[in-house]
C-alpha atoms as a PDB file:
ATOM      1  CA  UNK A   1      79.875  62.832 -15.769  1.00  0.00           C
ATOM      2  CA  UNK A   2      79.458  65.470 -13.316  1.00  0.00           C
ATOM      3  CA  UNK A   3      82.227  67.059 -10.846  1.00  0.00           C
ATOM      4  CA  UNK A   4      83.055  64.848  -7.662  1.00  0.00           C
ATOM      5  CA  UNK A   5      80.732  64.689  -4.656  1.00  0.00           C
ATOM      6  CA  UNK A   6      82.602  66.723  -2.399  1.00  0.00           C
ATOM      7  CA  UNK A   7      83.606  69.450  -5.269  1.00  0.00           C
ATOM      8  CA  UNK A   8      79.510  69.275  -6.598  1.00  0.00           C
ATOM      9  CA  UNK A   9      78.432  69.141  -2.983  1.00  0.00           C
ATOM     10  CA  UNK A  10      80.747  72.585  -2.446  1.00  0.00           C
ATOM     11  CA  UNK A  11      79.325  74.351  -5.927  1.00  0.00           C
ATOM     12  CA  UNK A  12      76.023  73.850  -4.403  1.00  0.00           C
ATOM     13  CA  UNK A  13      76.633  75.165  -0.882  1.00  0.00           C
ATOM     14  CA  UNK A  14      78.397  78.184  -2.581  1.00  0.00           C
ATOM     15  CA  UNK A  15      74.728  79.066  -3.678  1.00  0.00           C
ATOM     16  CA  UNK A  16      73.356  78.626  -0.176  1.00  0.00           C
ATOM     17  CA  UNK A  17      72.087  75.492  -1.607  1.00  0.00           C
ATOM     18  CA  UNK A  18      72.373  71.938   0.284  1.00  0.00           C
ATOM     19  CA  UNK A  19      71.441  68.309  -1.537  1.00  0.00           C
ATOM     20  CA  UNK A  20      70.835  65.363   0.040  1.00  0.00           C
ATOM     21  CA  UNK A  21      73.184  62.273  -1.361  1.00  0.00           C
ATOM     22  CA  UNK A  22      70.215  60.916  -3.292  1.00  0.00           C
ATOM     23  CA  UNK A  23      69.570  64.145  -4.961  1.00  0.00           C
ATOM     24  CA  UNK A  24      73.193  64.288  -5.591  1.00  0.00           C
ATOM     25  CA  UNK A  25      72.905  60.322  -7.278  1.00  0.00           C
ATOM     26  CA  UNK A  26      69.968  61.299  -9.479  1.00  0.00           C
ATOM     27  CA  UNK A  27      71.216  64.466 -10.592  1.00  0.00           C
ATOM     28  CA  UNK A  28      74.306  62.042 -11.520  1.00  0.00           C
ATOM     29  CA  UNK A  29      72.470  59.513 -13.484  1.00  0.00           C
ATOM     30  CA  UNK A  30      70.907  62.570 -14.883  1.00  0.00           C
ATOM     31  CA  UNK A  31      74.498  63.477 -16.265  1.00  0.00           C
ATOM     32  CA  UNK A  32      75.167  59.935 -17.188  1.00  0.00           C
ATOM     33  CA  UNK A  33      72.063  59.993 -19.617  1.00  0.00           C
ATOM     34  CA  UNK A  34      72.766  63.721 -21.312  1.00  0.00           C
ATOM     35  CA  UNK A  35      76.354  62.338 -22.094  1.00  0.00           C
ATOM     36  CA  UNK A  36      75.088  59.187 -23.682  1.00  0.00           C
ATOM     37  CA  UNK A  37      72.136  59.856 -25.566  1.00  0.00           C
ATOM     38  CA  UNK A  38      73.671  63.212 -26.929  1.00  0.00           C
ATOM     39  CA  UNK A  39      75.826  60.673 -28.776  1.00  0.00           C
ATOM     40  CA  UNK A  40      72.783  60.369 -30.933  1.00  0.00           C
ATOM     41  CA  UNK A  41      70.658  62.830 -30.513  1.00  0.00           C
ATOM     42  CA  UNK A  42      71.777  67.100 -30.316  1.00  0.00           C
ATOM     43  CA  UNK A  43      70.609  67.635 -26.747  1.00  0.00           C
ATOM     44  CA  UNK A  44      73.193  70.396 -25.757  1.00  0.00           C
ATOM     45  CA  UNK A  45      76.948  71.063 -26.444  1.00  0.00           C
ATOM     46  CA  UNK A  46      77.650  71.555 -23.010  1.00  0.00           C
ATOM     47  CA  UNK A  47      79.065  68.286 -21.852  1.00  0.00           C
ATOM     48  CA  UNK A  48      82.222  68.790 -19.668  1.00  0.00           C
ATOM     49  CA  UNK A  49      81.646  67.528 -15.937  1.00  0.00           C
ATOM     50  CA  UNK A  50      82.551  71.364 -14.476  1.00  0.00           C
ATOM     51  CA  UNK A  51      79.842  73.056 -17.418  1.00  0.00           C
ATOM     52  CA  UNK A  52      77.277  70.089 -16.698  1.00  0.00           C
ATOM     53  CA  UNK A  53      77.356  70.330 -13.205  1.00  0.00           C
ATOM     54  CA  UNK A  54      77.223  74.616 -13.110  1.00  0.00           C
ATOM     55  CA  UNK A  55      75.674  75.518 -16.317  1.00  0.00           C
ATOM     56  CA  UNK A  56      73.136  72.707 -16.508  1.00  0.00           C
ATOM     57  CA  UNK A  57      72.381  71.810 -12.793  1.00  0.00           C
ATOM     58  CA  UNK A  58      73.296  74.666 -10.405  1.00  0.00           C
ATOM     59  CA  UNK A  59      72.091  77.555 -13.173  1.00  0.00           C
ATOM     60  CA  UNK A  60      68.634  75.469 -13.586  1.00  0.00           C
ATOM     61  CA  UNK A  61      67.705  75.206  -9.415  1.00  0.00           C
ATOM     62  CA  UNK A  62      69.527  78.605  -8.413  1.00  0.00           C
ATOM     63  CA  UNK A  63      67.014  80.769  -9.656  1.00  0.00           C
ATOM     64  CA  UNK A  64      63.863  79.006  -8.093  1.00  0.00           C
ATOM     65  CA  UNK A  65      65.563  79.287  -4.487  1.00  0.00           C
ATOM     66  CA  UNK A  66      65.423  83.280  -5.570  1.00  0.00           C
ATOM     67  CA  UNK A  67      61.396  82.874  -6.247  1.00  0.00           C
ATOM     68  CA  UNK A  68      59.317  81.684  -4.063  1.00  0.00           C
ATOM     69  CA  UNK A  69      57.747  78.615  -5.478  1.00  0.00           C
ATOM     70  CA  UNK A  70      54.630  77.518  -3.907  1.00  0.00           C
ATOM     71  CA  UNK A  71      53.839  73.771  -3.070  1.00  0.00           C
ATOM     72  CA  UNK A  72      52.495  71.084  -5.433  1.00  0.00           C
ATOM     73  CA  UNK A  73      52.960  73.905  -8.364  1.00  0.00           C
ATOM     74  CA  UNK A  74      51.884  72.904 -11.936  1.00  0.00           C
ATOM     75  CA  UNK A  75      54.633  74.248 -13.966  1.00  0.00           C
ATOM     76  CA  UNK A  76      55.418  73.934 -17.899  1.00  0.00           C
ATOM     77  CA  UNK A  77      59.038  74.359 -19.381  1.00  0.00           C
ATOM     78  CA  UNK A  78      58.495  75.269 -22.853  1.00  0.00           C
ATOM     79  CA  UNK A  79      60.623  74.342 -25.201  1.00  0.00           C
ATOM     80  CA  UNK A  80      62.605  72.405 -22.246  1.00  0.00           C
ATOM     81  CA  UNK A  81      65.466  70.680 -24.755  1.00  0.00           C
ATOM     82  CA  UNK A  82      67.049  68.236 -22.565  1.00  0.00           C
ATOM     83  CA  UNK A  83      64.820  69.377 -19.263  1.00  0.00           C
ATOM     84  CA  UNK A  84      65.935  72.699 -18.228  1.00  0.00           C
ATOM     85  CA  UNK A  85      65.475  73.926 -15.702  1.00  0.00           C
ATOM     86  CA  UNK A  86      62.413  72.274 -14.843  1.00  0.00           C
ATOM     87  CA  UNK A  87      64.062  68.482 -14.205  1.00  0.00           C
ATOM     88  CA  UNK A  88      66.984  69.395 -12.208  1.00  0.00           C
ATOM     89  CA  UNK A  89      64.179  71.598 -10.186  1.00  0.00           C
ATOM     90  CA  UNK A  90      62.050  68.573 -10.100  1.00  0.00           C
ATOM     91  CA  UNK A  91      64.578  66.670  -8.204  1.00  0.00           C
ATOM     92  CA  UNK A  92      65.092  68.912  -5.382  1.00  0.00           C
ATOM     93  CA  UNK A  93      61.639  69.854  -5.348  1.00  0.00           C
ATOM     94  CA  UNK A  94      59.918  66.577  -5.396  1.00  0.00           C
ATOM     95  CA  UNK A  95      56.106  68.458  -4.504  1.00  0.00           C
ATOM     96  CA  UNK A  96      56.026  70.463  -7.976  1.00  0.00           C
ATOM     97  CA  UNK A  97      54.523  68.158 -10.997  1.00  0.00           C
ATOM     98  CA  UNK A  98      55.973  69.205 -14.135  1.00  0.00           C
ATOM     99  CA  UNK A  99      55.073  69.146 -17.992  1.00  0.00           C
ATOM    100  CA  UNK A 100      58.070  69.330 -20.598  1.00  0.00           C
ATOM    101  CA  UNK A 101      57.126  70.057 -23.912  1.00  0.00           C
ATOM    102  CA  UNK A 102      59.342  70.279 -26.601  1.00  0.00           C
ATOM    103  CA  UNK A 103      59.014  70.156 -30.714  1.00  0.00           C
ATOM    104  CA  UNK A 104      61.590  67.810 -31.274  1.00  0.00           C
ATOM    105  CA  UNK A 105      60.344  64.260 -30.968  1.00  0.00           C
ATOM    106  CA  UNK A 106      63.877  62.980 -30.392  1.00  0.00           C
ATOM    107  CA  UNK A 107      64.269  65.142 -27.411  1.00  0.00           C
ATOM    108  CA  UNK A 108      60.769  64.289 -25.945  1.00  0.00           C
ATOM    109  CA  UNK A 109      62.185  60.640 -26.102  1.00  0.00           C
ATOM    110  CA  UNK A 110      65.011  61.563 -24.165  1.00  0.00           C
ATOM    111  CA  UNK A 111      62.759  63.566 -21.733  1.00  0.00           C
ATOM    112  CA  UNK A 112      60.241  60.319 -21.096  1.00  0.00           C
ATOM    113  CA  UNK A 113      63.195  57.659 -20.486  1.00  0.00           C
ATOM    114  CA  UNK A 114      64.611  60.045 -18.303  1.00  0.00           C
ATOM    115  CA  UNK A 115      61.323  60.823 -16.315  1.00  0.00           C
ATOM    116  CA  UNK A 116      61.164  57.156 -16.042  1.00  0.00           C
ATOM    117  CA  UNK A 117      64.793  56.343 -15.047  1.00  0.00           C
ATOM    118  CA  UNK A 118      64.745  59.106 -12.134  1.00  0.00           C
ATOM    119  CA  UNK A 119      61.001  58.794 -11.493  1.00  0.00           C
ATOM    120  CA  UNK A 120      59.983  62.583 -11.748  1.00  0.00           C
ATOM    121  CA  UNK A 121      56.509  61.581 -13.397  1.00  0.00           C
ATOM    122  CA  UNK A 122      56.849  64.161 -15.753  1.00  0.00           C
ATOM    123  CA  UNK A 123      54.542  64.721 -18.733  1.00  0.00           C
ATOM    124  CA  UNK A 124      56.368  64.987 -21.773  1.00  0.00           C
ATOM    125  CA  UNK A 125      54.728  66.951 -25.184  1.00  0.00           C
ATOM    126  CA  UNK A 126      56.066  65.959 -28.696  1.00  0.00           C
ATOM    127  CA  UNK A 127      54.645  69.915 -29.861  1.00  0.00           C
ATOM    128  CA  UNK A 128      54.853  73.508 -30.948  1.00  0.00           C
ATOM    129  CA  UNK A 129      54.251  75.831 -28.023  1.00  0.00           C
ATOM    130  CA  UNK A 130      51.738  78.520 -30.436  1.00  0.00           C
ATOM    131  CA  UNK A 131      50.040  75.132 -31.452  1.00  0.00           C
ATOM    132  CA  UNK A 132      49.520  73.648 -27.944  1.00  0.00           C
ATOM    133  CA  UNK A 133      48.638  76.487 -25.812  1.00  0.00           C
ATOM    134  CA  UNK A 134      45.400  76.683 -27.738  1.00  0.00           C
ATOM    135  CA  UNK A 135      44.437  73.025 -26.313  1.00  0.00           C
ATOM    136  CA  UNK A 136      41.947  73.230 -23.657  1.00  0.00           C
ATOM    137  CA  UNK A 137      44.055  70.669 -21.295  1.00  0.00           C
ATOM    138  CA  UNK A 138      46.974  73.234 -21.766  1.00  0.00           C
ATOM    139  CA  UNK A 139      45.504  76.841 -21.628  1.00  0.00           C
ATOM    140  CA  UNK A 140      45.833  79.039 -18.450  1.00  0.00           C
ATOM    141  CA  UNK A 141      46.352  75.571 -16.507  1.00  0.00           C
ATOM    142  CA  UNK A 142      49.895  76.320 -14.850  1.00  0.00           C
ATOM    143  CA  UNK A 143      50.712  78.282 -12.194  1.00  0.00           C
ATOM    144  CA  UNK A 144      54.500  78.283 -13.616  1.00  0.00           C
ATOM    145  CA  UNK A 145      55.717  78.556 -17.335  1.00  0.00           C
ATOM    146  CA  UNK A 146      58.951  78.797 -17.663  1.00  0.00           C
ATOM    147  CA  UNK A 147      61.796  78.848 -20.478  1.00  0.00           C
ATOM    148  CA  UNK A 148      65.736  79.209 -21.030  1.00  0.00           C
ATOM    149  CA  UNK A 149      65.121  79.843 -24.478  1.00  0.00           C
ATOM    150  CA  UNK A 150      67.129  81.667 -26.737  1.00  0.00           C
ATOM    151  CA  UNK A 151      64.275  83.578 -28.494  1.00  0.00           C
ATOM    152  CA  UNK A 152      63.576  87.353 -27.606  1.00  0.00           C
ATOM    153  CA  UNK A 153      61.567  88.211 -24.151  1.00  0.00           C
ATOM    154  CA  UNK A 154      58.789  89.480 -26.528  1.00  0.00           C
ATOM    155  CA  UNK A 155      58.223  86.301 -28.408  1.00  0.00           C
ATOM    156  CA  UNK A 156      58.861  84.093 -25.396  1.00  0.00           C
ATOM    157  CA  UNK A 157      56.207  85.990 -23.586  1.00  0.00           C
ATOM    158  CA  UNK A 158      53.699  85.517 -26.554  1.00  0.00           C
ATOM    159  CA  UNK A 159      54.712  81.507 -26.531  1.00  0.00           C
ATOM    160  CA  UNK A 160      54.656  80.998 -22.877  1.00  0.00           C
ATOM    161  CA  UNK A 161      51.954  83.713 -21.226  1.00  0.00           C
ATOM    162  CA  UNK A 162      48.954  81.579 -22.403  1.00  0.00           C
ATOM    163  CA  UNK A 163      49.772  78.547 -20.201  1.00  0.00           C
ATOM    164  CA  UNK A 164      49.783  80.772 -17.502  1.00  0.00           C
ATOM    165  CA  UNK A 165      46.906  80.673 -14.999  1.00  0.00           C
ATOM    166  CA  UNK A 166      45.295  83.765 -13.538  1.00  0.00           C
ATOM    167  CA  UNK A 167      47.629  84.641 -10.526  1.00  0.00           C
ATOM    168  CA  UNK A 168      50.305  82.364 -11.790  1.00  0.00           C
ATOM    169  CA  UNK A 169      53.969  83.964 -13.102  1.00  0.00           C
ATOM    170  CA  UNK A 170      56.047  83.410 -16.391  1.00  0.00           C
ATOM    171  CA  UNK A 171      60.227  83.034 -15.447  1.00  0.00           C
ATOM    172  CA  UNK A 172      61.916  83.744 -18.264  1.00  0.00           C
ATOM    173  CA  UNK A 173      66.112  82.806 -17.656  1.00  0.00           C
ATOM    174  CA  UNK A 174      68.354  85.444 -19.222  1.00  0.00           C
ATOM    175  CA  UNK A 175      71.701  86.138 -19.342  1.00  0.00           C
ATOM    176  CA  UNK A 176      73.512  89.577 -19.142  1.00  0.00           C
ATOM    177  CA  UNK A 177      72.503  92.635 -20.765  1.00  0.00           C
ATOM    178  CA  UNK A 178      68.714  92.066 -20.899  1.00  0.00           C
ATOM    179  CA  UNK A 179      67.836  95.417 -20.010  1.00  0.00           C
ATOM    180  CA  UNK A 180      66.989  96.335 -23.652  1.00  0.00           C
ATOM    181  CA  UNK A 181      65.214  93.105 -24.137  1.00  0.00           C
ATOM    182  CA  UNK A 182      63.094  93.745 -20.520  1.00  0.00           C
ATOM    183  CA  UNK A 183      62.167  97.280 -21.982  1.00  0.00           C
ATOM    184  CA  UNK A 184      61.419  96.207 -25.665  1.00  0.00           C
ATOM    185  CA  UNK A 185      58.922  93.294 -23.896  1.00  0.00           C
ATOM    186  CA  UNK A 186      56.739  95.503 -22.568  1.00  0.00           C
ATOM    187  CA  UNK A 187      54.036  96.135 -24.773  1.00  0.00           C
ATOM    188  CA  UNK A 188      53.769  92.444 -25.092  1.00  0.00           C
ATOM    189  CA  UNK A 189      53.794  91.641 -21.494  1.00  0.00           C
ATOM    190  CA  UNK A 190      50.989  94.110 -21.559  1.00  0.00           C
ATOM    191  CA  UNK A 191      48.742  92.708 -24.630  1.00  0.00           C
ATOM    192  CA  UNK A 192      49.284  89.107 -23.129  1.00  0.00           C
ATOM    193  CA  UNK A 193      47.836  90.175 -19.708  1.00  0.00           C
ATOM    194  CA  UNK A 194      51.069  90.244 -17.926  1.00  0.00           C
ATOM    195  CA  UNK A 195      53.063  92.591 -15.467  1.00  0.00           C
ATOM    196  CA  UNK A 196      56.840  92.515 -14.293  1.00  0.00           C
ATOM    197  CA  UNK A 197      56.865  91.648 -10.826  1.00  0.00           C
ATOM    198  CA  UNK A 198      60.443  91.140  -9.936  1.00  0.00           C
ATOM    199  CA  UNK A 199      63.660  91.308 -12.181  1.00  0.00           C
ATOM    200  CA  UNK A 200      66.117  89.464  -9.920  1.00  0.00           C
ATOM    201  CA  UNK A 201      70.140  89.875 -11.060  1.00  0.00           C
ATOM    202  CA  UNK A 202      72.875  87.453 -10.272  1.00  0.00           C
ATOM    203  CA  UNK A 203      75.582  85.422 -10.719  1.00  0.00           C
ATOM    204  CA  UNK A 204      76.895  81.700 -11.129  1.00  0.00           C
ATOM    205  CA  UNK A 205      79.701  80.892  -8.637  1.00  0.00           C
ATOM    206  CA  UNK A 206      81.908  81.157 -11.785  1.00  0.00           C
ATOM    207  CA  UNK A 207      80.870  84.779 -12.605  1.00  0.00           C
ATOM    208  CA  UNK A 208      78.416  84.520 -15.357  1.00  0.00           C
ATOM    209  CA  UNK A 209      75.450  86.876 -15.033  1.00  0.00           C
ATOM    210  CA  UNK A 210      72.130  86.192 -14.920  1.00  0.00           C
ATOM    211  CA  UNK A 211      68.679  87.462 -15.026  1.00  0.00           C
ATOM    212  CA  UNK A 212      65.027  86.173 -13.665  1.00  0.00           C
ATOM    213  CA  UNK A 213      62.101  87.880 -14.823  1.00  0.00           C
ATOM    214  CA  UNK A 214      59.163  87.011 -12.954  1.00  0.00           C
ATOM    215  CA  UNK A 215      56.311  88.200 -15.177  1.00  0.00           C
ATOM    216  CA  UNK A 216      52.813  87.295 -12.879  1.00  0.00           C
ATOM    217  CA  UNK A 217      49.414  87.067 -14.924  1.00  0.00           C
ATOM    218  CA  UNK A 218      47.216  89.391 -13.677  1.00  0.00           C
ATOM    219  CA  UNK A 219      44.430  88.942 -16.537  1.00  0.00           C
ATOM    220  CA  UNK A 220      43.474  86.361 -19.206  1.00  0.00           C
ATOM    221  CA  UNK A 221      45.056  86.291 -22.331  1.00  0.00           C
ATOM    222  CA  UNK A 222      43.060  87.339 -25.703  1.00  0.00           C
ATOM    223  CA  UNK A 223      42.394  83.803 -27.403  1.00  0.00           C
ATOM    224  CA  UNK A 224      43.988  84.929 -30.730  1.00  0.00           C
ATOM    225  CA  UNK A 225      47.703  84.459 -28.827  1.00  0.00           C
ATOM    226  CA  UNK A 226      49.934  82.797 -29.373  1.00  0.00           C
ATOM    227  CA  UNK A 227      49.817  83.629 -33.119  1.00  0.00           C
ATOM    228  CA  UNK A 228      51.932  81.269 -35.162  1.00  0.00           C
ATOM    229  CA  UNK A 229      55.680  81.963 -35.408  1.00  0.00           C
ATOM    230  CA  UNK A 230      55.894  83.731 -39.117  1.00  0.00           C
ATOM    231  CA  UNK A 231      53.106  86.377 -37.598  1.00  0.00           C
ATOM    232  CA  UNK A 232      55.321  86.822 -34.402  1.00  0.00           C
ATOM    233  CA  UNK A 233      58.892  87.648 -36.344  1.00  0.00           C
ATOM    234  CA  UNK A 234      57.116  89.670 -39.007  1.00  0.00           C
ATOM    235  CA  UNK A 235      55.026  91.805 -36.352  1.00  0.00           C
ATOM    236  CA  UNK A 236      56.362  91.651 -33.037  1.00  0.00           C
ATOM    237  CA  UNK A 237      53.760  92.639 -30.043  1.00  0.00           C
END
C-alpha cells in the first residue's frame, strides 16, 4: 500500500529523514488501513502507493523536522480527516501525545481503530472545532494546534488559535502561493492573540511547494472566538 522499503526508506532519507524498520511497518499498516476503510468511508482520494507514501507520510513529518518540537508536546490536529499530519508525526515522535478531532463521526471511527491498531494513544473528538474550543478541557490546553485544512489562513486561525496555550504556536500547512493568504491573515492573527514567528518555504522531493506558518501565542484569546462558522464567512477577522 505504500512504496517498497528500500524506495520509502530512500524518499525519507532524501528529506534528511531516517526511520527505523518498525516505524517503517506501522506507517505500513497505517497505509493498509486508509486503503481499506476508504472503501467505505471518504477518507482521502489520494490512494496510490507513490502519493500515500509522499503526499500523506513524508509531507505530514517533513515539516515538524523544520520546527522545533519540544518533548512530551500536547498537540491538537483540527479537523485531522484521516490523521494528518499529526499520526504519521506521532509515529516517529513517540514523546508527543496527540488529540484528533474531527466533525465527521465516520472519520473519528477510523481515527480510534487506528490509534488502537498502531498504539499511538491518541484522543479522538467526534466535534466542531468553534464548538469545542469553548470546552474548558480544550481551551488554551495545547502547546501545538495544527491543521492541513483547506479553509483560508484567516478562518483557520480563528478555529485553531483558541486551543493554543500561552507560549504555544499554531502550524498551519500550505501549499504554494500563500503569500496573499499570510498577508490577508493578519488582522486575525492579531485579534486572536497571535504573531508570525517563522514562515518556512519548501519542497517535497517531487517538487511540490510548501509552506509552514508558525504562528506562536503570545496572549490569550478574547472568549467570544471562535465565533460559529456563518459569522466567520460573512465577516472575516
Amino acid at each position: 500500500m505504500i512504496i517498497e522499503k528500500s524506495k520509502f526508506m530512500q524518499l525519507f532519507a532524501q528529506a534528511q529523514l531516517s526511520l527505523t524498520d518498525e516505524q517503517y511497518q506501522r506507517l505500513y499498516k497505517y497505509s493498509e488501513m486508509l486503503v481499506e476503510w476508504n472503501k467505505k468511508v471518504n477518507l482521502t482520494a489520494i490512494l496510490s502507493p507513490e502519493d500515500i507514501s509522499q503526499k500523506h507520510f513524508l509531507d505530514s513529518i517533513l515539516p515538524f523536522s523544520l520546527f522545533n518540537v519540544k518533548n512530551d508536546a500536547k498537540l491538537i490536529d483540527i479537523g485531522t480527516g484521516a490523521g494528518f499530519p499529526s499520526c504519521p508525526l506521532k509515529i516517529i515522535r513517540d514523546d508527543i501525545k496527540i488529540t484528533l478531532l474531527d466533525s465527521l463521526n465516520k472519520r473519528v471511527k477510523f481515527l480510534e481503530t487506528l490509534s488502537n491498531e498502531l498504539n499511538l494513544h491518541a484522543e479522538c473528538i467526534h466535534g466542531r472545532a468553534e464548538e469545542v474550543a469553548h470546552k474548558e478541557n480544550y481551551r488554551e490546553k495545547f502547546d501545538i494546534a495544527t491543521a492541513r485544512a483547506v479553509a483560508s489562513l484567516p478562518m483557520l486561525c480563528e478555529y485553531c488559535l483558541p486551543f493554543v496555550k500561552v507560549g504555544g504556536y499554531f502550524i498551519a500547512l500550505k501549499g504554494k502561493n500563500s503569500e496573499e493568504e499570510i498577508s490577508s491573515s493578519k488582522n486575525a492573527i492579531k485579534i486572536l492573540g497571535g504573531n508570525i514567528d517563522k514562515i518556512l518555504d519548501y519542497s517535497l522531493p517531487n517538487g511540490d511547494s510548501r509552506v509552514l506558518i508558525a504562528i506562536k501565542k503570545i496572549s490569550q484569546t478574547a472568549i467570544k472566538y471562535p465565533r460559529n462558522k456563518g459569522q466567520m464567512t460573512k465577516k472575516p477577522l
